[in-house]
PDB file of N, CA and C in Angstrom:
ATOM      1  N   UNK A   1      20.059 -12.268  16.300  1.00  0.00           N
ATOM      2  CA  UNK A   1      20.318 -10.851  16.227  1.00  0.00           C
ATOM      3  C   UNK A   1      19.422 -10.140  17.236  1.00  0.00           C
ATOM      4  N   UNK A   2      20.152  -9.120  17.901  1.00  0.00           N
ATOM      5  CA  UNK A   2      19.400  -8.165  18.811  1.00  0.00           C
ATOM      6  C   UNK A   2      18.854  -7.052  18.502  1.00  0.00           C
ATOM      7  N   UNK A   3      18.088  -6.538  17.130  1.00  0.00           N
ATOM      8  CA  UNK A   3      18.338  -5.404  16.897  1.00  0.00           C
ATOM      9  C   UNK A   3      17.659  -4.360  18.166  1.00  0.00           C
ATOM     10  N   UNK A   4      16.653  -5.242  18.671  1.00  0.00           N
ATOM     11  CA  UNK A   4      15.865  -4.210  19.776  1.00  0.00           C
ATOM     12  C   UNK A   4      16.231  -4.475  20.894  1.00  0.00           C
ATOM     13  N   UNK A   5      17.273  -4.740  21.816  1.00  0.00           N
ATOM     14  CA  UNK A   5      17.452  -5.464  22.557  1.00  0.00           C
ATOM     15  C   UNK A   5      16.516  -5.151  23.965  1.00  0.00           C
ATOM     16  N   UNK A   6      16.118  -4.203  23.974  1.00  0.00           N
ATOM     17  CA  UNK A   6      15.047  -4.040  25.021  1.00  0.00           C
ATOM     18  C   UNK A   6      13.503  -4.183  24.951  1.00  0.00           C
ATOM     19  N   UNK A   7      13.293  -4.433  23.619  1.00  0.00           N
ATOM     20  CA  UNK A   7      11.971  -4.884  23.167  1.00  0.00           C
ATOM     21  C   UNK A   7      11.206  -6.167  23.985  1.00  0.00           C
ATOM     22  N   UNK A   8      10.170  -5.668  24.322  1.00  0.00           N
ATOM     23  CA  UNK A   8       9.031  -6.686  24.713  1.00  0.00           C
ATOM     24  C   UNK A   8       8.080  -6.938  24.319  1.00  0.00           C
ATOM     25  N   UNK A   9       7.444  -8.231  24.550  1.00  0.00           N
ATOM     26  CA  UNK A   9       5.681  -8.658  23.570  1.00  0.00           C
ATOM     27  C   UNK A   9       5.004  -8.151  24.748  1.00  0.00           C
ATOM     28  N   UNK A  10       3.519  -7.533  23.907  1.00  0.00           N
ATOM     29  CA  UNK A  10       2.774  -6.681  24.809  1.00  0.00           C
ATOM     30  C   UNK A  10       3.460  -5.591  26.128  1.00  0.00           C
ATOM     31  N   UNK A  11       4.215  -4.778  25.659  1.00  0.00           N
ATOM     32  CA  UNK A  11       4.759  -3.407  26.157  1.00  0.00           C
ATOM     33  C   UNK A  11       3.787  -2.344  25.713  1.00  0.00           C
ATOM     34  N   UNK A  12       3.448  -2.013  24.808  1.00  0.00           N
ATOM     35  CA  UNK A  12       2.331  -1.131  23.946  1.00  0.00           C
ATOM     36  C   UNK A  12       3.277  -0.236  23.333  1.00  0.00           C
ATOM     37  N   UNK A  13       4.807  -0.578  22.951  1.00  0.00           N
ATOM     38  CA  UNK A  13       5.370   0.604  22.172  1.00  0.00           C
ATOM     39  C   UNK A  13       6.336  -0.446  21.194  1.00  0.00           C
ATOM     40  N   UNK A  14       6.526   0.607  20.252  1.00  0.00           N
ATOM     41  CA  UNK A  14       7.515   0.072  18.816  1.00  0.00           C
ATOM     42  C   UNK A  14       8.677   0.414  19.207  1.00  0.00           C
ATOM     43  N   UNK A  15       9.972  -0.160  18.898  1.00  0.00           N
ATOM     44  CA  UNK A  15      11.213   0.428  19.570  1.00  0.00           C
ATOM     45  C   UNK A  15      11.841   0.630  18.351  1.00  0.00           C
ATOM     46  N   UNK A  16      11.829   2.473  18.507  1.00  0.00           N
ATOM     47  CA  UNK A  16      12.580   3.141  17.061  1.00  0.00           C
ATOM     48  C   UNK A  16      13.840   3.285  17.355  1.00  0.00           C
ATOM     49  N   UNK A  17      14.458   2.977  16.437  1.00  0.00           N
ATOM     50  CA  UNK A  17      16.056   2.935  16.297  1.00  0.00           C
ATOM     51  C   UNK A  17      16.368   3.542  14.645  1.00  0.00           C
ATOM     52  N   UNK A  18      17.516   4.806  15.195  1.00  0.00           N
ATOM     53  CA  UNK A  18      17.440   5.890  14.208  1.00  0.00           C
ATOM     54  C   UNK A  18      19.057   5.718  14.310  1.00  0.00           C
ATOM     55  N   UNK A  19      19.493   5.734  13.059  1.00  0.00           N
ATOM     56  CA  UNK A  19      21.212   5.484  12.142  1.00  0.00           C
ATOM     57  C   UNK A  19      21.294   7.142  11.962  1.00  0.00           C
ATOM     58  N   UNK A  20      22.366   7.850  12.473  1.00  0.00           N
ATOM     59  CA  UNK A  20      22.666   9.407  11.525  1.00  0.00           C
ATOM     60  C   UNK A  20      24.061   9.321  11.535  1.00  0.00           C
ATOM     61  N   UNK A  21      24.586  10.152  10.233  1.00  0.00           N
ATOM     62  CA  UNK A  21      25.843  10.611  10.077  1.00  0.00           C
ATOM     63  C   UNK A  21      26.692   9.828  10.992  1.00  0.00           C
ATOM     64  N   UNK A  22      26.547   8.146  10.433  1.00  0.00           N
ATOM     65  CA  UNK A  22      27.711   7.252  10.872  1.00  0.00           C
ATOM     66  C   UNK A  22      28.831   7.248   9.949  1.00  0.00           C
ATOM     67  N   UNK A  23      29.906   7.369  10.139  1.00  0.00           N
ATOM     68  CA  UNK A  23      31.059   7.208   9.427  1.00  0.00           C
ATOM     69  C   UNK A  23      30.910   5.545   8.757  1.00  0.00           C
ATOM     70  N   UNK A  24      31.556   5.185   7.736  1.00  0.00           N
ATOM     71  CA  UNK A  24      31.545   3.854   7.252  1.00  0.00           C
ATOM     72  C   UNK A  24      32.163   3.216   8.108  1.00  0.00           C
ATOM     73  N   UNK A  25      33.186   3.182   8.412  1.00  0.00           N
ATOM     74  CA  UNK A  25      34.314   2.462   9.410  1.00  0.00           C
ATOM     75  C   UNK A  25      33.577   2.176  10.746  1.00  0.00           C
ATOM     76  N   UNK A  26      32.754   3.249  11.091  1.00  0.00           N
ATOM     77  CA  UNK A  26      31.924   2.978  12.673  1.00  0.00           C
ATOM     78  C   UNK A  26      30.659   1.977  12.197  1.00  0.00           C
ATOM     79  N   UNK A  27      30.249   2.082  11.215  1.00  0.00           N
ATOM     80  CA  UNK A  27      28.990   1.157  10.722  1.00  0.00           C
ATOM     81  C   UNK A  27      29.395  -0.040  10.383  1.00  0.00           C
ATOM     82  N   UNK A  28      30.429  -0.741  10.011  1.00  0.00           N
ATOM     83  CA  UNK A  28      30.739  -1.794  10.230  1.00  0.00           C
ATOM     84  C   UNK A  28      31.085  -1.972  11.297  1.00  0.00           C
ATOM     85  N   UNK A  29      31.872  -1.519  12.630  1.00  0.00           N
ATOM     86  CA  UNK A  29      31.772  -1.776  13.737  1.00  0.00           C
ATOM     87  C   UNK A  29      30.399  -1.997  14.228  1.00  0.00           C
ATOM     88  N   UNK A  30      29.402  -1.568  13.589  1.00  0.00           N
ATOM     89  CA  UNK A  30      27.919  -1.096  14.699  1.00  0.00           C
ATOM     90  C   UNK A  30      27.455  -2.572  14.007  1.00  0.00           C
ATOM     91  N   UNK A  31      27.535  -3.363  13.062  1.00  0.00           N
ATOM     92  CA  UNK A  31      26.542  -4.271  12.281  1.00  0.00           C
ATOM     93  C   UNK A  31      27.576  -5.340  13.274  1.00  0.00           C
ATOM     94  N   UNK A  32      28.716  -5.299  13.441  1.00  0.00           N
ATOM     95  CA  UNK A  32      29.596  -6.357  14.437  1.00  0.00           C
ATOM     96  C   UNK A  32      28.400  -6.516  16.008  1.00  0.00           C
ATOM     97  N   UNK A  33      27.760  -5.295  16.572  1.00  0.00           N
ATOM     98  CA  UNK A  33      27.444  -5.790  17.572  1.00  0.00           C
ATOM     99  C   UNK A  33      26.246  -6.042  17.648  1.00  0.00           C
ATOM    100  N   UNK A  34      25.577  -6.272  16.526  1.00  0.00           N
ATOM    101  CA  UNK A  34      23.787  -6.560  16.328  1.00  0.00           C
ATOM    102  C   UNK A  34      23.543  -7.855  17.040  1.00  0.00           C
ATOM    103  N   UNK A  35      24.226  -8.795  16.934  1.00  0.00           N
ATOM    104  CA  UNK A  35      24.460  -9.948  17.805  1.00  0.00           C
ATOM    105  C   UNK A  35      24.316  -9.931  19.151  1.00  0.00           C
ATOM    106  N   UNK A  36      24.181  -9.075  19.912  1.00  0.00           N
ATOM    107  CA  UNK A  36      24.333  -8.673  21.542  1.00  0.00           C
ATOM    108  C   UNK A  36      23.603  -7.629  21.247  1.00  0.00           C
ATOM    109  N   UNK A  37      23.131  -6.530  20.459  1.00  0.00           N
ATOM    110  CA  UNK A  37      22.660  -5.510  21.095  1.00  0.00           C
ATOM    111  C   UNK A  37      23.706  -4.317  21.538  1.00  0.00           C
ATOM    112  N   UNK A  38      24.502  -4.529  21.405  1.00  0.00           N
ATOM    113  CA  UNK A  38      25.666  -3.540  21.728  1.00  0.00           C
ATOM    114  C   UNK A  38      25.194  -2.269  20.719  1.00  0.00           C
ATOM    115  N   UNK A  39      24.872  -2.509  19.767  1.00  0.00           N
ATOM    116  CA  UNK A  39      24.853  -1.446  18.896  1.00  0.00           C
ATOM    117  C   UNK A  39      24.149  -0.032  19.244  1.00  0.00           C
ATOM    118  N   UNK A  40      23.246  -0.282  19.942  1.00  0.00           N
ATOM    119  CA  UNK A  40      22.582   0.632  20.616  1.00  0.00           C
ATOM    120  C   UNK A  40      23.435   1.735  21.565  1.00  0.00           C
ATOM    121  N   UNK A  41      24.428   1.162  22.165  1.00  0.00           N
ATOM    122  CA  UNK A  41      25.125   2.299  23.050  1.00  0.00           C
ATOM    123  C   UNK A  41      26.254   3.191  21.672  1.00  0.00           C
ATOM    124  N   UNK A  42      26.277   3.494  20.902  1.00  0.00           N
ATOM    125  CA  UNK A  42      27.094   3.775  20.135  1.00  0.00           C
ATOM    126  C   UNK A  42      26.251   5.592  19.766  1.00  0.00           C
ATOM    127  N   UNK A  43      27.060   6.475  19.826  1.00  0.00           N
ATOM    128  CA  UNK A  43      26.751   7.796  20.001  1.00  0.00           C
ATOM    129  C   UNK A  43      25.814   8.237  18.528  1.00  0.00           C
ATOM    130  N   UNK A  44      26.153   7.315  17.721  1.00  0.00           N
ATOM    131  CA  UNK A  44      25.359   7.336  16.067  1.00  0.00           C
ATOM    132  C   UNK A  44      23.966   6.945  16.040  1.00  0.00           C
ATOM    133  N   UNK A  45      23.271   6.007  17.307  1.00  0.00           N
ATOM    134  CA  UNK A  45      22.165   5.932  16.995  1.00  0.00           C
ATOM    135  C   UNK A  45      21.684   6.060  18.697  1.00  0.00           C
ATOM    136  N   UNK A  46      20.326   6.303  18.363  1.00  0.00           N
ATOM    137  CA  UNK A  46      19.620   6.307  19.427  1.00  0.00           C
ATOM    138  C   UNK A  46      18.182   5.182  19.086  1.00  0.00           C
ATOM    139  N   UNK A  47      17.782   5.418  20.426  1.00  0.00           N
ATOM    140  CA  UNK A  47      17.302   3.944  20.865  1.00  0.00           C
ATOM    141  C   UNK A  47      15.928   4.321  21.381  1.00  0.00           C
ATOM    142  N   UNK A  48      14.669   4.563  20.993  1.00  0.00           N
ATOM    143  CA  UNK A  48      13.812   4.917  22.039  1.00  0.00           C
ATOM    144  C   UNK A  48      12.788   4.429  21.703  1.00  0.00           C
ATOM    145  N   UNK A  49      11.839   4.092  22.706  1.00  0.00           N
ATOM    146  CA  UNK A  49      10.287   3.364  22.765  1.00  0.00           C
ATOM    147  C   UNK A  49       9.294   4.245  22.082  1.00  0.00           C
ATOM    148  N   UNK A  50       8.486   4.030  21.411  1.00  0.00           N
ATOM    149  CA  UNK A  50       7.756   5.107  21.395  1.00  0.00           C
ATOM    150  C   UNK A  50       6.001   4.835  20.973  1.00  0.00           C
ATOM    151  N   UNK A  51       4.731   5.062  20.935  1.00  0.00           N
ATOM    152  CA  UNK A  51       3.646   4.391  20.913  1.00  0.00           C
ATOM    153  C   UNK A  51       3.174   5.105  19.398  1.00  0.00           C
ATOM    154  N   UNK A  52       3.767   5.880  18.836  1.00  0.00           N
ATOM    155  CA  UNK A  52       3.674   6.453  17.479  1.00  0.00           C
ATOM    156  C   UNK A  52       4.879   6.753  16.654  1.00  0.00           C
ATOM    157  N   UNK A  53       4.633   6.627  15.479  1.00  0.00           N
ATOM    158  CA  UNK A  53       5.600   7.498  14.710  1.00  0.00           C
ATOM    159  C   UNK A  53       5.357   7.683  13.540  1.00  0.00           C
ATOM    160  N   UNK A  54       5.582   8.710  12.453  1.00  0.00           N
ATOM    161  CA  UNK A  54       4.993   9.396  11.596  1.00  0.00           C
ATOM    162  C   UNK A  54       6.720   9.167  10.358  1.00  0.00           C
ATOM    163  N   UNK A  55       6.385   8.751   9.759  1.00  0.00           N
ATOM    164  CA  UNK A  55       7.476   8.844   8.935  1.00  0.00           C
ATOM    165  C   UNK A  55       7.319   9.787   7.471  1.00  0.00           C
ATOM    166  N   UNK A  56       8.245  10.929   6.919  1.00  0.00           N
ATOM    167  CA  UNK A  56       7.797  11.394   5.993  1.00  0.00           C
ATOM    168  C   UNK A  56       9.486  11.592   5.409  1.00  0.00           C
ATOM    169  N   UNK A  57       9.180  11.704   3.420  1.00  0.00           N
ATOM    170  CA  UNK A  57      10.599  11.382   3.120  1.00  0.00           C
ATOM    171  C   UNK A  57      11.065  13.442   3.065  1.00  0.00           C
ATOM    172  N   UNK A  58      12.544  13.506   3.080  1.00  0.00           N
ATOM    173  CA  UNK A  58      12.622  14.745   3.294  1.00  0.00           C
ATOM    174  C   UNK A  58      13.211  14.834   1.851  1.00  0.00           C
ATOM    175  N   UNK A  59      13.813  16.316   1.707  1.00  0.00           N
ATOM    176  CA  UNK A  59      14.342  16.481  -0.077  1.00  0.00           C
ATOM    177  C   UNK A  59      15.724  15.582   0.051  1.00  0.00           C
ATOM    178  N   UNK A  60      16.062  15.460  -1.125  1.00  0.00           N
ATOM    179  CA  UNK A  60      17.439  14.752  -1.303  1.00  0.00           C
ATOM    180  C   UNK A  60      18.535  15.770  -0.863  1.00  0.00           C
ATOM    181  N   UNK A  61      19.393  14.918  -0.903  1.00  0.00           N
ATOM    182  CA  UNK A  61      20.613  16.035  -0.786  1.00  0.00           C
ATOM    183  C   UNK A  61      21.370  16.694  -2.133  1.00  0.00           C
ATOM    184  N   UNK A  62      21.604  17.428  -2.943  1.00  0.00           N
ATOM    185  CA  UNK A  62      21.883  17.825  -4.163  1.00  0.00           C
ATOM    186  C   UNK A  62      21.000  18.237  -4.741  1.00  0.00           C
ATOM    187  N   UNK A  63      19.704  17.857  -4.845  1.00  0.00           N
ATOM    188  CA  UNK A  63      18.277  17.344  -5.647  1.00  0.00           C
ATOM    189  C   UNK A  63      17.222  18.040  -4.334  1.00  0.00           C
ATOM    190  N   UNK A  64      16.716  19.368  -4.399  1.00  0.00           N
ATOM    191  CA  UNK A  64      15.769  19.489  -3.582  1.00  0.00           C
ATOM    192  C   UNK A  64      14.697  19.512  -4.379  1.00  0.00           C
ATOM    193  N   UNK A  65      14.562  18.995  -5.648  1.00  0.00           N
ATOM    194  CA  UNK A  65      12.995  19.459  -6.595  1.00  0.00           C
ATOM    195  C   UNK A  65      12.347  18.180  -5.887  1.00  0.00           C
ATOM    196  N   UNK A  66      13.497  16.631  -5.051  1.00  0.00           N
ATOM    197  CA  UNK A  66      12.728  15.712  -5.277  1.00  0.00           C
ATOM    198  C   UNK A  66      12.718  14.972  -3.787  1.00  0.00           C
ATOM    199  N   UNK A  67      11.953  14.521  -2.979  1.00  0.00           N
ATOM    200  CA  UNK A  67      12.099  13.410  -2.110  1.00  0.00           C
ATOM    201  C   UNK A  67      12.397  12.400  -2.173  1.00  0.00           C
ATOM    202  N   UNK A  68      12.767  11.837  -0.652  1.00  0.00           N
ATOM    203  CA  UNK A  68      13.035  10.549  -0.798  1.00  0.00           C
ATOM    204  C   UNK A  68      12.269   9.480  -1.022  1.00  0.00           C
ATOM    205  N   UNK A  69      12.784   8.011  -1.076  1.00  0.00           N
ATOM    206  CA  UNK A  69      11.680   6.920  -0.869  1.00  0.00           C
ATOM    207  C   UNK A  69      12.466   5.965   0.451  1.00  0.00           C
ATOM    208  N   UNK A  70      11.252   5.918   1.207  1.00  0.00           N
ATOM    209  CA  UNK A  70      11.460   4.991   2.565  1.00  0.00           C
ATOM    210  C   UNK A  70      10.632   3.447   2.087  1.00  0.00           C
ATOM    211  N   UNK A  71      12.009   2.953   2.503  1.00  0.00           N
ATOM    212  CA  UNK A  71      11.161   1.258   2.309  1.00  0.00           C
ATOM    213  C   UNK A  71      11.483   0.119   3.113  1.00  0.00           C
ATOM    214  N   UNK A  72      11.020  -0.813   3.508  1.00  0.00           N
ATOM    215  CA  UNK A  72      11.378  -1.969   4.216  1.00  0.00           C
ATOM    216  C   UNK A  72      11.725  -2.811   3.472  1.00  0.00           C
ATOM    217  N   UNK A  73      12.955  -3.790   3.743  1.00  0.00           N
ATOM    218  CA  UNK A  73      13.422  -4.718   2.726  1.00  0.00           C
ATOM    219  C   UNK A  73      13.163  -5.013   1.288  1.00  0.00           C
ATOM    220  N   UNK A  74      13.235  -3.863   0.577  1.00  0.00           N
ATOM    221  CA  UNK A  74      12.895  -3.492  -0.408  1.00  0.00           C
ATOM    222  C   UNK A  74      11.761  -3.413  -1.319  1.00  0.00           C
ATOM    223  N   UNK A  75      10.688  -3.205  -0.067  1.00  0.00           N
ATOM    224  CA  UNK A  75       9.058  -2.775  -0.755  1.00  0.00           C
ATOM    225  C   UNK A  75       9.088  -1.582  -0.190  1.00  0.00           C
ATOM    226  N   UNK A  76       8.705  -0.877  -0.752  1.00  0.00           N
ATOM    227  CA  UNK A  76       8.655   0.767  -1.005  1.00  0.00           C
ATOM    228  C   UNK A  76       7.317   1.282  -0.400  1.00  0.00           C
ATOM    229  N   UNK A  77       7.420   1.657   1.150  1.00  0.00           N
ATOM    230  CA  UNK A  77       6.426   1.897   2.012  1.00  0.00           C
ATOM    231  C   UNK A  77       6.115   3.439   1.336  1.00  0.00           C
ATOM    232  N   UNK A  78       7.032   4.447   1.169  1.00  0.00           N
ATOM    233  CA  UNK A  78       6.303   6.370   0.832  1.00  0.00           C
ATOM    234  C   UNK A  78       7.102   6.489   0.120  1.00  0.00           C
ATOM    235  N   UNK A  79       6.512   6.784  -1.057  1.00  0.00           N
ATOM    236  CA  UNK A  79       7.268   7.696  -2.204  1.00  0.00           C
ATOM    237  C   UNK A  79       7.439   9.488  -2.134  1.00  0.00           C
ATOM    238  N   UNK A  80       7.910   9.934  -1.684  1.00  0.00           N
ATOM    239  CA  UNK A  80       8.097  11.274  -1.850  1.00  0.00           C
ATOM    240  C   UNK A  80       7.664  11.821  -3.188  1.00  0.00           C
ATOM    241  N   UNK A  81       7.812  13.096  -3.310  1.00  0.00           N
ATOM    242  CA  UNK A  81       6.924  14.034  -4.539  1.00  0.00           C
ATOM    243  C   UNK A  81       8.564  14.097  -5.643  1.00  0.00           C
ATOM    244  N   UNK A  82       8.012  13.824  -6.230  1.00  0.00           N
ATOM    245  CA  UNK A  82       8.805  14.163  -7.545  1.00  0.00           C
ATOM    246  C   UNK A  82       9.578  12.429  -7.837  1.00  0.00           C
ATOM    247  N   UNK A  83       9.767  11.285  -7.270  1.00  0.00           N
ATOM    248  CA  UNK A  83      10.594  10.251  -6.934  1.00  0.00           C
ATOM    249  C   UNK A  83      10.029   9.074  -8.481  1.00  0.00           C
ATOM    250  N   UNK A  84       8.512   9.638  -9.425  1.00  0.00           N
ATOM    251  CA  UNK A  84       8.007   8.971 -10.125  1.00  0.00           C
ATOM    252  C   UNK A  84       7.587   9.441 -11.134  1.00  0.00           C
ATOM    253  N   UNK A  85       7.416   8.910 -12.247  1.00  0.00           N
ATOM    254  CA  UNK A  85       6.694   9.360 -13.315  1.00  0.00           C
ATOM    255  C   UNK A  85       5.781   8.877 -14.272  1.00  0.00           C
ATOM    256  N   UNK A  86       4.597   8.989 -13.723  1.00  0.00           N
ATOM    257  CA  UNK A  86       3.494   7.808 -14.782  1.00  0.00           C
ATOM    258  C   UNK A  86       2.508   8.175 -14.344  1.00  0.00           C
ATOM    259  N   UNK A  87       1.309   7.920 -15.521  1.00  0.00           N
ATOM    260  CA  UNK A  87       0.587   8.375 -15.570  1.00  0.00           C
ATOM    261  C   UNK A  87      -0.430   7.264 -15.196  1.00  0.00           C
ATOM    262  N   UNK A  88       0.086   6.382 -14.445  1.00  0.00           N
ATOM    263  CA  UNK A  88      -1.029   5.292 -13.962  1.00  0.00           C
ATOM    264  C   UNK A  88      -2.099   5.308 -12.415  1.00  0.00           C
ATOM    265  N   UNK A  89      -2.984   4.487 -12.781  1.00  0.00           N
ATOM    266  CA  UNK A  89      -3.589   5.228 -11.473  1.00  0.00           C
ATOM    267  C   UNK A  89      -3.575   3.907 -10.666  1.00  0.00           C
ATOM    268  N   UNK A  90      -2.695   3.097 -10.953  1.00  0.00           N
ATOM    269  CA  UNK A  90      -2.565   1.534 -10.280  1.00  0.00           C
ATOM    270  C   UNK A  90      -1.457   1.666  -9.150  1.00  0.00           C
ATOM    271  N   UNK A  91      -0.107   3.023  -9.757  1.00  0.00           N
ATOM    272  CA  UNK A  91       0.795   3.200  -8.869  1.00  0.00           C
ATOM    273  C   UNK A  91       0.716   3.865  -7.290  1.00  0.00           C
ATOM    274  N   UNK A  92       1.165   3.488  -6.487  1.00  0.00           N
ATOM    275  CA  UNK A  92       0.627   3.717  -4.949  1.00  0.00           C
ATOM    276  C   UNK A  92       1.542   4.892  -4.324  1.00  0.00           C
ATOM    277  N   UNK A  93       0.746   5.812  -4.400  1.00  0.00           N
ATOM    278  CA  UNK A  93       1.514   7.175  -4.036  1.00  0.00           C
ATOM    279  C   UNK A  93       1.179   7.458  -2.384  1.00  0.00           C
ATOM    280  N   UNK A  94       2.331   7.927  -1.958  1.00  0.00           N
ATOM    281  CA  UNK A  94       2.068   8.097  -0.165  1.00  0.00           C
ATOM    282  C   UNK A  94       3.074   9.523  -0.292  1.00  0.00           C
ATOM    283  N   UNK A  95       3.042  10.144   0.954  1.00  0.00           N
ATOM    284  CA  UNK A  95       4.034  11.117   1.098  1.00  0.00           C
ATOM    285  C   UNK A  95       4.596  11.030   2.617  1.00  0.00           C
ATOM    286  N   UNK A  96       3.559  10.199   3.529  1.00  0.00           N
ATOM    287  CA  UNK A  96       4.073   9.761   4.623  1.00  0.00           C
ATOM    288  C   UNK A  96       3.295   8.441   5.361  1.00  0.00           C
ATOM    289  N   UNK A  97       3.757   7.960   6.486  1.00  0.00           N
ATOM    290  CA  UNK A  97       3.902   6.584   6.913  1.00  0.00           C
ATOM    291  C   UNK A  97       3.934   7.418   8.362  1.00  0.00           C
ATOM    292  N   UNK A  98       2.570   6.882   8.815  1.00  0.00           N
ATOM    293  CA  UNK A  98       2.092   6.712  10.321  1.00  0.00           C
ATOM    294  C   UNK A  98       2.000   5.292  10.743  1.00  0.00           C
ATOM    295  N   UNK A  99       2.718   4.662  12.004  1.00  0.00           N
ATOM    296  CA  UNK A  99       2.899   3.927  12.873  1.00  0.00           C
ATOM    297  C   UNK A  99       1.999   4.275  14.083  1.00  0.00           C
ATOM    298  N   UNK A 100       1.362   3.263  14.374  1.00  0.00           N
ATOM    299  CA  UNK A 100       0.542   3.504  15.814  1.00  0.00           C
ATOM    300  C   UNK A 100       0.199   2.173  16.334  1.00  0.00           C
ATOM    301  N   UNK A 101       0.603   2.352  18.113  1.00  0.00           N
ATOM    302  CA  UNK A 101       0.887   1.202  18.922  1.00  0.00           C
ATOM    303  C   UNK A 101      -0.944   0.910  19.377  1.00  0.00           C
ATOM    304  N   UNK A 102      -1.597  -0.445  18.948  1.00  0.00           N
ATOM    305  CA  UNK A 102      -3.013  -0.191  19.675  1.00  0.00           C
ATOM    306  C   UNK A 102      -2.973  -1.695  20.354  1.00  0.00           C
ATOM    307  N   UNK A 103      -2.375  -1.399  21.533  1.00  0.00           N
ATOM    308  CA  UNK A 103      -2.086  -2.807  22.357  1.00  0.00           C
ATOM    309  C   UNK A 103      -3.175  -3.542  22.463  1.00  0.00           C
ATOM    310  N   UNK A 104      -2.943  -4.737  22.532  1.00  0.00           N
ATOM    311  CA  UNK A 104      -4.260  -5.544  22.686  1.00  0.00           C
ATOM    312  C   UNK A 104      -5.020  -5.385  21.333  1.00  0.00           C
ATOM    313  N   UNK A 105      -4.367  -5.230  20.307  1.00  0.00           N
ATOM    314  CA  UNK A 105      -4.839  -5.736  18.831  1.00  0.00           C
ATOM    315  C   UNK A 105      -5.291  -6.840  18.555  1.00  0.00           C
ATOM    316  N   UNK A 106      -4.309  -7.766  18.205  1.00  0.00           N
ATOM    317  CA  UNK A 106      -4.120  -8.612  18.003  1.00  0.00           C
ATOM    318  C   UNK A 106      -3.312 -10.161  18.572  1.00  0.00           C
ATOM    319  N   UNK A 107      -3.679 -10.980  18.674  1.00  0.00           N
ATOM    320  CA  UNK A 107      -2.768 -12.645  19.317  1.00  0.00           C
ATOM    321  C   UNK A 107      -1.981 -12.731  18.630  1.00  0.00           C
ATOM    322  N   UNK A 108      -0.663 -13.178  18.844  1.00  0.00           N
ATOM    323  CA  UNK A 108       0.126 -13.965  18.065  1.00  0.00           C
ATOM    324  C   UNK A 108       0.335 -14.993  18.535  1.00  0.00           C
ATOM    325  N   UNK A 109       0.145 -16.263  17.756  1.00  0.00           N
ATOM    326  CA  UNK A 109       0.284 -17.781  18.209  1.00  0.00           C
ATOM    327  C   UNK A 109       1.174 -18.185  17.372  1.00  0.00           C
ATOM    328  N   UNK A 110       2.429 -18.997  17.756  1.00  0.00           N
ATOM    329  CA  UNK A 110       3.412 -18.910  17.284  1.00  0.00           C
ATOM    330  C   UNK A 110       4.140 -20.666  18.197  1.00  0.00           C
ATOM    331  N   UNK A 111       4.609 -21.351  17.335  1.00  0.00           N
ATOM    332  CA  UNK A 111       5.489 -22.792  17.891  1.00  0.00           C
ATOM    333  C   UNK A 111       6.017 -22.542  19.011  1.00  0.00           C
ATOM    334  N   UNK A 112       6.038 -23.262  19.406  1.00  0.00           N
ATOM    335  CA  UNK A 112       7.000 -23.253  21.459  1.00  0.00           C
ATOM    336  C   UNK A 112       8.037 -24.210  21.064  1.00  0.00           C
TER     337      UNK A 112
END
């Protein structure tokens, strides 16, 4: 799969790729060209490098008392305000998710 298809190791940027107001019918076309990278030229998403990014959840749609929750393969990176209810102090409350590129971090050593 291509999802970044212009992505490089040690570039110093994350390559954000943003989905809006795709029709269903075009989003199964768009998951057809993840394989090549095609997906990227498609007027629904854009494609750009970037050395930061700040992620924060916005109100729902119907529901503005409550935010969203943003997550990666289903671990739950920011909970928005209103999205929980407990009175524990074990639960991990965020309201936003900063990304930052600091090249020359870290090696990755990895099989050839």
């Amino acid at each position: 799969m291509a999802a970044a298809p212009d992505a490089k190791f040690e570039d110093g940027y994350v390559d954000l790729i943003v989905m809006w107001q795709c029709p269903k019918l075009a989003l199964i076309s768009l998951m057809s060209k993840l394989n090549d990278g095609g997906h990227v030229k498609s007027p629904y998403v854009l494609y750009i490098k970037v050395k930061a990014v700040i992620l924060e959840p916005g109100a729902r749609t119907g529901e503005s008392t409550k935010e969203g929750i943003i997550d990666s393969d289903g671990e739950v990176l920011v909970r928005g305000k209103g999205t929980y209810k407990s009175n524990l102090k074990s639960l991990m409350v965020y309201d936003k998710l900063q990304v930052i590129v600091d090249q020359g971090l870290a090696t990755l050593f990895t099989p050839v």
